[in-house]
Protein backbone atom coordinates (compact mmCIF):
# COMPACT_ATOMS: atom_id res chain seq x y z
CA UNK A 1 0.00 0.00 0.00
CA UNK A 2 1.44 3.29 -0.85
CA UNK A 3 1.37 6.27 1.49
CA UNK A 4 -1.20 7.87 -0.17
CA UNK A 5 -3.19 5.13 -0.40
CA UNK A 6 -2.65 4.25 3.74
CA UNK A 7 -4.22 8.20 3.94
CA UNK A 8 -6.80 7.54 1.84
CA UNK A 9 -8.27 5.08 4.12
CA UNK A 10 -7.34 7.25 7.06
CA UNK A 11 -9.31 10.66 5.56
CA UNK A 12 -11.96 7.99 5.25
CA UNK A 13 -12.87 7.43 8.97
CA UNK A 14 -11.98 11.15 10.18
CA UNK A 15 -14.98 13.76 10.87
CA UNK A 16 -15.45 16.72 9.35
CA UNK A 17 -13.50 19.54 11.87
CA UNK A 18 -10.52 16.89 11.83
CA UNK A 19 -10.39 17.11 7.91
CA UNK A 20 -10.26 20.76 8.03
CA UNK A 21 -7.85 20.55 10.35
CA UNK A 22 -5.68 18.58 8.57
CA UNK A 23 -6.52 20.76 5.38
CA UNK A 24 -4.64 23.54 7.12
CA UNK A 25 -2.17 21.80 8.11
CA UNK A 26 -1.27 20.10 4.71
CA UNK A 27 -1.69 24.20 3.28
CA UNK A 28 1.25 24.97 6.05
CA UNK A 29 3.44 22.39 4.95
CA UNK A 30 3.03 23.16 1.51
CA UNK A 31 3.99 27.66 2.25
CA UNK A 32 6.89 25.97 4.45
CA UNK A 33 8.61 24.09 1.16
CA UNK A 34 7.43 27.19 -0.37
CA UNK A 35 9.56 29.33 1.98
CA UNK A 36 12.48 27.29 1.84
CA UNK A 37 12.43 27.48 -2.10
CA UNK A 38 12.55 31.07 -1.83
CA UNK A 39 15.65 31.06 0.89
CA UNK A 40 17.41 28.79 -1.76
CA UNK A 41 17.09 30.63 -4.16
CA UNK A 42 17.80 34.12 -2.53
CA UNK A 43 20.94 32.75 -1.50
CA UNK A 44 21.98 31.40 -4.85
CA UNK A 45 21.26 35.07 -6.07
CA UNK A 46 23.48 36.40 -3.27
CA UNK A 47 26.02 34.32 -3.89
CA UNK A 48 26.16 35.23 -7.51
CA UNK A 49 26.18 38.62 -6.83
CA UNK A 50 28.71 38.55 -4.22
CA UNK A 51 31.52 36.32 -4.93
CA UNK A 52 34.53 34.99 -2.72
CA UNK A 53 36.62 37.64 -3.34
CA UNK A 54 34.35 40.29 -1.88
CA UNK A 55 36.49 42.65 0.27
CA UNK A 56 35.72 41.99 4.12
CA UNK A 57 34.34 45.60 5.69
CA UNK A 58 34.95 46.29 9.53
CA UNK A 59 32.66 47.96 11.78
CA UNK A 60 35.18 51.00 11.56
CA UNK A 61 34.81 50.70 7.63
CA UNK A 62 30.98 50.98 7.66
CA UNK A 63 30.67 53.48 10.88
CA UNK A 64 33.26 55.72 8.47
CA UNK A 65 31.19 55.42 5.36
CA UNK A 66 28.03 56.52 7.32
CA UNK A 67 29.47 59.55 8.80
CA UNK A 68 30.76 60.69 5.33
């Protein structure tokens, strides 16, 4: 039996509220991957905009910029 098979029979015998429950839950999981596609793929655009060679800024570097 595959897994969604084995839920199949499980939505089966739940009532109503639990189904809705488990509705929101499924939409949760689903914005989660959904989030962590997004992370991904900000970070691959990071890291193609900003390569290994980017110069490393101190504090004093970025406090002197600011009061320029």
């Amino acid at each position: 039996m595959t897994t969604r098979e084995a839920l199949d029979v499980v939505l089966q015998e739940l009532p109503q509220h639990r189904l809705v429950q488990l509705l929101d839950f499924a939409k949760f999981l689903r914005l989660q991957d959904e989030s962590e596609a997004w992370q991904q793929f900000g970070q691959m655009q990071l890291a193609r905009a900003y390569g290994s060679d980017e110069p490393e800024y101190s504090l004093a570097d970025v406090e002197r910029k600011l009061a320029e």
